[in-house]
Protein backbone atom coordinates (compact mmCIF):
# COMPACT_ATOMS: atom_id res chain seq x y z
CA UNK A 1 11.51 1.49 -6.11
CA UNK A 2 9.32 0.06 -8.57
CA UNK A 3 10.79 -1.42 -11.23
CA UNK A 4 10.35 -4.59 -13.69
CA UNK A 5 13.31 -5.22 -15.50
CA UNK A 6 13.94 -6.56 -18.92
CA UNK A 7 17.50 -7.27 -19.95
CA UNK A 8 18.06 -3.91 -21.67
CA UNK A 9 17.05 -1.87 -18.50
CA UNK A 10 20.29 -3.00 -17.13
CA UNK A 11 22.15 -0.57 -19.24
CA UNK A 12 19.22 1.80 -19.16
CA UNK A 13 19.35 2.10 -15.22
CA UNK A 14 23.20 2.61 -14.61
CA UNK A 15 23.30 5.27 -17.47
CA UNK A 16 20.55 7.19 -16.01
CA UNK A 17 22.37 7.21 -12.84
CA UNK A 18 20.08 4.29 -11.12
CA UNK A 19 22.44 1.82 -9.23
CA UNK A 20 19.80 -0.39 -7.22
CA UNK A 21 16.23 -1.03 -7.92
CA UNK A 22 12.93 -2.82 -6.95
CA UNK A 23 11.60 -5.28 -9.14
CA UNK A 24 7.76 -5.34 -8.39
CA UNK A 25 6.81 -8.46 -10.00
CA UNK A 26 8.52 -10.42 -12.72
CA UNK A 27 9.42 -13.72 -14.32
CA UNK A 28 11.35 -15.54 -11.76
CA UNK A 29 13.99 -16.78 -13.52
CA UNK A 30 14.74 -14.34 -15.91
CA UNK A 31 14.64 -12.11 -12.95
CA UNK A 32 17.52 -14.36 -11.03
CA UNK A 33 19.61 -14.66 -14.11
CA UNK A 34 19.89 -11.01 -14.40
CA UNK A 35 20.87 -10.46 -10.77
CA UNK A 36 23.59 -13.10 -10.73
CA UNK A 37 25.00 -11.50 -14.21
CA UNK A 38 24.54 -8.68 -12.26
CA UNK A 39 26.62 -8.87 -9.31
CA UNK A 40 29.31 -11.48 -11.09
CA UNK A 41 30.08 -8.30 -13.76
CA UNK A 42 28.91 -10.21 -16.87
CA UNK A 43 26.48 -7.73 -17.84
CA UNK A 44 25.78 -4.16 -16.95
CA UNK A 45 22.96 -3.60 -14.99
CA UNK A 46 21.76 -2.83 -11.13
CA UNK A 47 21.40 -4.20 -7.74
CA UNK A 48 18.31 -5.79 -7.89
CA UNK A 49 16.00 -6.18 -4.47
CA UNK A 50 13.02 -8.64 -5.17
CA UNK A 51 9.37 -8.71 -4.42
CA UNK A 52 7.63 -11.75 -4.97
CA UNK A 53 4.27 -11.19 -6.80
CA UNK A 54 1.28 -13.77 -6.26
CA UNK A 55 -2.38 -13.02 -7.22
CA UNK A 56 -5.66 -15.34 -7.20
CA UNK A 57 -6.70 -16.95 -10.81
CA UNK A 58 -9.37 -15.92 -12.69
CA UNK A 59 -10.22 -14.01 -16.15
CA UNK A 60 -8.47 -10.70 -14.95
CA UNK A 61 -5.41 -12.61 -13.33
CA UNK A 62 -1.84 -10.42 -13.31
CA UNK A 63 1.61 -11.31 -15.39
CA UNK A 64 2.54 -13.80 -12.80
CA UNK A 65 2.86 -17.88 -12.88
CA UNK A 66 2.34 -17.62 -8.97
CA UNK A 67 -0.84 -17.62 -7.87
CA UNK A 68 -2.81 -18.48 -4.70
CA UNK A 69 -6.35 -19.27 -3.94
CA UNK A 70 -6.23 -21.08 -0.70
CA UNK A 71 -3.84 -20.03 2.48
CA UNK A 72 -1.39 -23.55 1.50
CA UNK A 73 -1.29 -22.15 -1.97
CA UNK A 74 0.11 -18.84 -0.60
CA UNK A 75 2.34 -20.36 2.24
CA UNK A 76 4.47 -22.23 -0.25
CA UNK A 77 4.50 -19.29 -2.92
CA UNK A 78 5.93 -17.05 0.16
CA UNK A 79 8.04 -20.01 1.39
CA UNK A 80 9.68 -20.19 -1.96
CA UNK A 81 10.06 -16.52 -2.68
CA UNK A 82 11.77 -16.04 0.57
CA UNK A 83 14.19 -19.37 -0.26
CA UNK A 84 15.07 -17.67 -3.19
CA UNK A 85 16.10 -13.96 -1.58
CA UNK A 86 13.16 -12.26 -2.10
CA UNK A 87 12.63 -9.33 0.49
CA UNK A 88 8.79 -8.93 -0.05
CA UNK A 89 5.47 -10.04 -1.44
CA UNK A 90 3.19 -8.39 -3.72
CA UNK A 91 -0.31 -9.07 -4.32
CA UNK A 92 -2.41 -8.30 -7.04
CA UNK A 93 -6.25 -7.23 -8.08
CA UNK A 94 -7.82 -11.04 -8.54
CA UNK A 95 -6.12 -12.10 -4.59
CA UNK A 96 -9.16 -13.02 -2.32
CA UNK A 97 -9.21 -10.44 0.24
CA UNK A 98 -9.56 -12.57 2.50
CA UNK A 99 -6.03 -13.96 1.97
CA UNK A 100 -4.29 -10.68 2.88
CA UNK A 101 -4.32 -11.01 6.42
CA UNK A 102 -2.62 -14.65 6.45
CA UNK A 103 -0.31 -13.73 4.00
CA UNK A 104 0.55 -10.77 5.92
CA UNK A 105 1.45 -12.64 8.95
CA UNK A 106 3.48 -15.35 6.95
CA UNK A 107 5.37 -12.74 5.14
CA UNK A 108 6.00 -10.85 8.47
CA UNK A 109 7.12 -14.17 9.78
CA UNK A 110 9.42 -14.50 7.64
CA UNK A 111 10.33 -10.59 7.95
CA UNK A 112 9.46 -9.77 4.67
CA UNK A 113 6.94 -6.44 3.90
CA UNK A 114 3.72 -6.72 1.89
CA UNK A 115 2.25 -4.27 -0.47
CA UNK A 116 0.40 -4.14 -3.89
CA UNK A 117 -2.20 -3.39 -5.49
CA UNK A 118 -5.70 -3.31 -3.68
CA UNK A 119 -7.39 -6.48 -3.66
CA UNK A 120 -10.80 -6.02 -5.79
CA UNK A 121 -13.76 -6.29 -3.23
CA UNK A 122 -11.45 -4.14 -0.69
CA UNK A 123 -10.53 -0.36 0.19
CA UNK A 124 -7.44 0.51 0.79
CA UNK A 125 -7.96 1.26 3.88
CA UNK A 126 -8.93 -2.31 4.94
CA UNK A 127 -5.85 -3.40 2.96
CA UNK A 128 -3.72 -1.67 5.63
CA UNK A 129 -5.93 -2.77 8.44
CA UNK A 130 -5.47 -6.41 7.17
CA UNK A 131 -1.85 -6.13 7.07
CA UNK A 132 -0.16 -4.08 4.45
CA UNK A 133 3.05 -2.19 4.57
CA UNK A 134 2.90 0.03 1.14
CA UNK A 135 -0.02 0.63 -1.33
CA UNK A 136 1.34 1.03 -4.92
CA UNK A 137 -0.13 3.29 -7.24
CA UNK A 138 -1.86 6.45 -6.68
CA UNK A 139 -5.14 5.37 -7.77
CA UNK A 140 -5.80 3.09 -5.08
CA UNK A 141 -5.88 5.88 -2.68
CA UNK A 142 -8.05 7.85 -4.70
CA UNK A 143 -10.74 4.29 -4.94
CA UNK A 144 -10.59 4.28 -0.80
CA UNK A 145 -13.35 7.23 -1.21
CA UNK A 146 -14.66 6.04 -4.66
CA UNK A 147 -16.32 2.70 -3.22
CA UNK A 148 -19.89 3.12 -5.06
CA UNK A 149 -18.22 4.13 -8.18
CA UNK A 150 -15.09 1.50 -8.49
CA UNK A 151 -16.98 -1.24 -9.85
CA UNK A 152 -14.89 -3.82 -10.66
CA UNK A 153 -11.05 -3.05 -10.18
CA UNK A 154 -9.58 -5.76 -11.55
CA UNK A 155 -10.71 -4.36 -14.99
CA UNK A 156 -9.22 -0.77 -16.19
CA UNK A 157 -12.38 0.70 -14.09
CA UNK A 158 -9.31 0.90 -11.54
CA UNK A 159 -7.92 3.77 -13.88
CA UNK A 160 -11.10 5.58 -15.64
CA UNK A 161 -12.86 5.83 -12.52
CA UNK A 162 -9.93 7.75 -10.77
CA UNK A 163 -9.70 9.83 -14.45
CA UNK A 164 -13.18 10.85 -14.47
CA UNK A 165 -13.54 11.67 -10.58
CA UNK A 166 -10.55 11.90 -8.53
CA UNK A 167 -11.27 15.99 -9.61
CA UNK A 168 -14.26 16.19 -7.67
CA UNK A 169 -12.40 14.84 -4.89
CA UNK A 170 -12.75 17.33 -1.44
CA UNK A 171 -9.14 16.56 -0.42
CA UNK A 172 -10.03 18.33 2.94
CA UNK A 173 -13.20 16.74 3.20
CA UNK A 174 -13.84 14.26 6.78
CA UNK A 175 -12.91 10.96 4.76
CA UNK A 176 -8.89 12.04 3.59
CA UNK A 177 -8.09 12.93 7.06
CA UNK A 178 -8.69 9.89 8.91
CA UNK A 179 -7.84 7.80 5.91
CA UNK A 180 -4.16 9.84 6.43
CA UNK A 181 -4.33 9.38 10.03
CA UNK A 182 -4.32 5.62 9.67
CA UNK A 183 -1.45 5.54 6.93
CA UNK A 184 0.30 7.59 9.50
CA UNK A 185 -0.21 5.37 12.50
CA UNK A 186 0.27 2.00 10.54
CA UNK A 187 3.46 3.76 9.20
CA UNK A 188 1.96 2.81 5.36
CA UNK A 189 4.93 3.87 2.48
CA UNK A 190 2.96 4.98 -0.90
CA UNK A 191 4.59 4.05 -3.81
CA UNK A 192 2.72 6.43 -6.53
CA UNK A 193 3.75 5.90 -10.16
CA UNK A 194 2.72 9.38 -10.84
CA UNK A 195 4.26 9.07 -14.23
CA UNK A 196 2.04 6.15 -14.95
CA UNK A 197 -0.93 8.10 -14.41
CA UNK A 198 0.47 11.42 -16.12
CA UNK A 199 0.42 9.10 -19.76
CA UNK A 200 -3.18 7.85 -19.04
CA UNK A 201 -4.64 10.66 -17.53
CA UNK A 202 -3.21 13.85 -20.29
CA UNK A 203 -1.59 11.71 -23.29
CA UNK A 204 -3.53 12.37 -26.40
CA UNK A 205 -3.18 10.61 -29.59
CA UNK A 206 -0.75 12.35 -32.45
CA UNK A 207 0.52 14.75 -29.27
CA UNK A 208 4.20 13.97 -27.94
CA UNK A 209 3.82 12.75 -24.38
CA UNK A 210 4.36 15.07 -22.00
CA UNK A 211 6.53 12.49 -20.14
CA UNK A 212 9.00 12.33 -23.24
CA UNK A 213 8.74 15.57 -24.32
CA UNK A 214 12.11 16.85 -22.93
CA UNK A 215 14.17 14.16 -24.12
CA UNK A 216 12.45 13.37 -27.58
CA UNK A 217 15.14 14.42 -29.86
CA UNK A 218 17.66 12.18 -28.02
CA UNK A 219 15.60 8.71 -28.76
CA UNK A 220 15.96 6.52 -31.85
CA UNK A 221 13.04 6.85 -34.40
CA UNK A 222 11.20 4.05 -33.74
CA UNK A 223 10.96 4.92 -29.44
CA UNK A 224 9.89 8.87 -30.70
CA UNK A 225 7.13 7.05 -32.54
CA UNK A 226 5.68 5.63 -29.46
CA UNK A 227 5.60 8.57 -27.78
CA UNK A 228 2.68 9.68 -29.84
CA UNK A 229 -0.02 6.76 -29.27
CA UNK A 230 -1.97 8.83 -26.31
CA UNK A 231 -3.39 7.25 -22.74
CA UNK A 232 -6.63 6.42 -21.99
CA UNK A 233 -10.04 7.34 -24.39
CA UNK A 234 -10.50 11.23 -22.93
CA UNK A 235 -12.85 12.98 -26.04
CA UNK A 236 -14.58 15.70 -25.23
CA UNK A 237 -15.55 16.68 -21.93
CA UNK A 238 -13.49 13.59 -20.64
CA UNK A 239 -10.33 15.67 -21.98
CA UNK A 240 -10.40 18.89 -19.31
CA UNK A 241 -12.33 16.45 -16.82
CA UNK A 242 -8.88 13.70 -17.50
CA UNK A 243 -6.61 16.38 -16.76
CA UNK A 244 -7.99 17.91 -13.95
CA UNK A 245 -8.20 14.55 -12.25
CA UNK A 246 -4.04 14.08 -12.96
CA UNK A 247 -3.49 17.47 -10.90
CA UNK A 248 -5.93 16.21 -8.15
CA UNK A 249 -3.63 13.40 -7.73
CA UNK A 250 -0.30 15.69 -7.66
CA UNK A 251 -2.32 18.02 -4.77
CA UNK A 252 -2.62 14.45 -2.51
CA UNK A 253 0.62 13.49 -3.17
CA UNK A 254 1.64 17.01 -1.53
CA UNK A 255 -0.82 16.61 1.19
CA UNK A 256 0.46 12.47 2.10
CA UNK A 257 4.40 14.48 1.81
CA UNK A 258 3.01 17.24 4.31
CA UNK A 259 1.38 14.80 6.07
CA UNK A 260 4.58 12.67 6.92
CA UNK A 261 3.73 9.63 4.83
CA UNK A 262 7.01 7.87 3.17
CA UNK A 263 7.06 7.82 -0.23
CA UNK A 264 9.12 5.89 -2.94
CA UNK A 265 10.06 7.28 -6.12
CA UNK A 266 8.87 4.54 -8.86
CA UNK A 267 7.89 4.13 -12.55
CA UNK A 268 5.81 1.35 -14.73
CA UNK A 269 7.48 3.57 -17.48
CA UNK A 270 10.64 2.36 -19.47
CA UNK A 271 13.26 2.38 -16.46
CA UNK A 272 15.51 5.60 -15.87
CA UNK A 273 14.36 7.44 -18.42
CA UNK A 274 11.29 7.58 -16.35
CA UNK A 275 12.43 7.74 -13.07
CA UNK A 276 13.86 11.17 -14.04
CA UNK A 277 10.10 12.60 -15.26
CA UNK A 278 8.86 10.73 -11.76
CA UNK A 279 11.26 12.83 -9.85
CA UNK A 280 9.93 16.15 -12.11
CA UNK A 281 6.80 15.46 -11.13
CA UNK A 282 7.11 15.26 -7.27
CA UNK A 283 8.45 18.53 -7.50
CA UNK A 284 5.79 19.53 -9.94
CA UNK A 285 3.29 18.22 -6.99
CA UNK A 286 5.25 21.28 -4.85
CA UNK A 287 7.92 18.95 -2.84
CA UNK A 288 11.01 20.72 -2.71
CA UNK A 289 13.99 19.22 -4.95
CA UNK A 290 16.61 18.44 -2.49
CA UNK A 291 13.65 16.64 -0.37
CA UNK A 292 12.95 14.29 -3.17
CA UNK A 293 16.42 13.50 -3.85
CA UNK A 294 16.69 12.64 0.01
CA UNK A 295 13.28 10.43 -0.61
CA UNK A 296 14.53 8.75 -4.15
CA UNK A 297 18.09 7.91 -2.31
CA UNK A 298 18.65 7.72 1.46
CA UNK A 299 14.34 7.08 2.04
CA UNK A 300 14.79 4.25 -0.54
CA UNK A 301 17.81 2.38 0.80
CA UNK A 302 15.73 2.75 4.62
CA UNK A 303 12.25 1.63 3.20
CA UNK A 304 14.56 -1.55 1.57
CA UNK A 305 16.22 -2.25 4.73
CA UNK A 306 19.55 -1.42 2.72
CA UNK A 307 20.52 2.47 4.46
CA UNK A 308 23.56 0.53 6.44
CA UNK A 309 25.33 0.21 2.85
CA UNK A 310 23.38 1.94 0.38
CA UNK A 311 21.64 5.82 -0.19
CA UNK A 312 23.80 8.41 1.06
CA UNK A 313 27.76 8.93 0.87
CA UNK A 314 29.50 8.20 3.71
CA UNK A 315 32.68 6.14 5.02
CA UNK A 316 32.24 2.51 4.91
CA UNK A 317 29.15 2.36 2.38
CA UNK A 318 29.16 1.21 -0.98
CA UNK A 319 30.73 3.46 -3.70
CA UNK A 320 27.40 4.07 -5.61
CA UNK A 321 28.01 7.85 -7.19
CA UNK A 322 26.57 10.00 -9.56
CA UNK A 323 28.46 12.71 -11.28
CA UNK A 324 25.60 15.66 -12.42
CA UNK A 325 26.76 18.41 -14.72
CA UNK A 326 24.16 20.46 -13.13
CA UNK A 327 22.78 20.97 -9.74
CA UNK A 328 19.60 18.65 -9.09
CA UNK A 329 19.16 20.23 -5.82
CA UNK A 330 17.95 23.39 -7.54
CA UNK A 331 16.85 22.14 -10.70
CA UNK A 332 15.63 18.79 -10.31
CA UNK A 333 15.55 18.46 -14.57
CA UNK A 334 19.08 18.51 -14.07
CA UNK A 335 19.28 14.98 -13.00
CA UNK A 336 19.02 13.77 -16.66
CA UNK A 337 22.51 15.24 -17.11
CA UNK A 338 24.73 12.68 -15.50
CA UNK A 339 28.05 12.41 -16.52
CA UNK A 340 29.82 9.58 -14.63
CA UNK A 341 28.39 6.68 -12.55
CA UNK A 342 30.30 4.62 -10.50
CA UNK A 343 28.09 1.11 -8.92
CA UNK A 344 30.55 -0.36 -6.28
CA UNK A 345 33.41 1.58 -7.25
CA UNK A 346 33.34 0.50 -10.65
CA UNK A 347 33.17 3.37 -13.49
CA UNK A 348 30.73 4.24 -16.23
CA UNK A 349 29.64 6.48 -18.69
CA UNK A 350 26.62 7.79 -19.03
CA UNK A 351 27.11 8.87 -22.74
CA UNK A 352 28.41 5.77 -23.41
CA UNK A 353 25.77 3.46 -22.40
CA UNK A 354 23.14 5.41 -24.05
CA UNK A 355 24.59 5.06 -27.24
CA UNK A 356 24.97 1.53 -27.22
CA UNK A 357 20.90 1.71 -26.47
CA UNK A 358 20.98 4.23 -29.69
CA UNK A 359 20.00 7.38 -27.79
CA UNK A 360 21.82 10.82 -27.57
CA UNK A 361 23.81 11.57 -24.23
């Protein structure tokens, strides 16, 4: 549920068992190309649901060639996104907050959902008040209580802000609970990128990434080289303080679970691959495996309008399988063994895509 594909994810995806994902902001017409390869069979990839990603200009502007300053600029961005099949919008750091309540209303007009990252100037909470259906990234909740700290988060403040105090955090303090009150009335999905924040927040140079870790010896050379580069600056103090902050993010994403908030399994991490450590970590956080299963399947295909076809098994929907040697249930690092794949009925193997990508089944 948050995705940005490149053409090679295609075959990334369906070996790693993903049949349908959500692009969260990409090049529009690479993005189209691969969908109509995509559902005509000349490549190998998944069904792709859209979000169309606009942000304001400016010296900090996002990977986008849509942008909006002005509410025309932003009807005809959402106007064309939604001509084109796009099912949402996503906004971005340099948007002027004061756009996201008429953009709301056009995209709900058009009966399309809006989320993204926080507007700088904003708290999430305003960003929900104004309009928005789904916060992504973890951070962003953490910033809500971090206002006289965040500085500027349309710079990486955004990220070493969170690293250096999300720890110190009360998560029972008066602030979280009617923060969660209002993500529970308004109905608010989370999308969290955990992984994301587990390479910033613990990576350390010359040190395999946790997040790679398990599946090192399966990756070519050149990908296990990578996986040494570390995440954000953390020398000393900054390293214990860094790490503590990650778990303080795993303890809200238990308390938003407990709390009823939906949540959508994501990565900003190389597609599949990382969807698998996303899932780890969920359960990590203390959600039980079956429930994030249900969440990354079945509460996907509902918050993407798609549960009448897609997300569970059933007479009538689409033939989207995945065989397990293993039982994910239980053992949720079990997902990584997948055997068989079908996407619409049609058949593929999982050992045999990754080696066309050069990795070990």
């Amino acid at each position: 549920m948050h995705a940005h594909l490149q053409p090679f994810y295609g075959i990334l995806n369906l070996a790693a068992g993903v049949t349908s994902v959500r692009d969260m902001g990409n090049d529009t017409d690479m993005l189209l190309r691969l969908r109509k390869e995509y559902e005509a069979g000349e490549a190998i990839g998944p069904r792709i649901f859209m979000a169309g990603f606009i942000d304001g200009r400016g010296p900090y502007q996002g990977p986008t060639k849509v942008f909006a300053d002005n509410e025309a600029e932003a009807r005809a961005a959402i106007d064309k996104y939604f001509s084109l099949g796009y099912q949402q919008i996503k906004v971005y750091s340099s948007l002027k907050p004061e756009l996201v309540p008429p953009i709301a209303a056009m995209a709900h007009a058009k009966g399309m959902r809006l989320s993204g990252h926080v507007p700088n100037g904003i708290t999430a909470e305003q960003f929900v008040r104004d309009g928005a259906d789904e916060l992504q990234h973890m951070n962003f909740v953490f910033l809500n209580f971090m206002a006289d700290k965040a500085g500027d988060t349309r710079t990486p403040a955004r990220f070493t802000v969170v690293a250096e105090n999300a720890w110190a955090l009360d998560q029972a303090s008066p602030p979280v609970a009617p923060f969660i009150r209002l993500l529970q009335e308004h109905k608010t999905v989370l999308d969290p990128t955990l992984g994301a924040f587990e390479g910033m927040f613990t990576d350390r140079p010359g040190q395999v990434s946790a997040s790679w870790e398990t599946i090192l010896s399966r990756l070519p050379a050149q990908v296990q080289r990578v996986t040494k580069i570390g995440g954000l600056p953390a020398t000393g103090e900054k390293d214990q303080l860094y790490k503590k902050s990650y778990s303080a993010l795993l303890t809200m994403l238990k308390r938003l679970y407990d709390s009823g908030i939906p949540l959508v399994a994501g990565t900003d991490g190389v597609e599949g691959l990382m969807l698998h450590r996303e899932l780890e970590l969920w359960v990590k956080a203390g959600i039980p495996a079956e429930k994030v299963l249900q969440i990354a399947t079945l509460g996907a295909a509902k918050v993407a309008k798609a549960d009448a076809e897609l997300g569970s098994i059933e007479v009538g929907k689409k033939a989207d399988l995945m065989l397990v040697a293993g039982n994910p249930a239980t053992n949720i690092g079990d997902i990584r063994r997948g055997t068989l794949v079908f996407k619409n009925g049609v058949e593929y193997r999982s050992a045999q895509l990754y080696e066309a990508l050069g990795m070990k089944p």
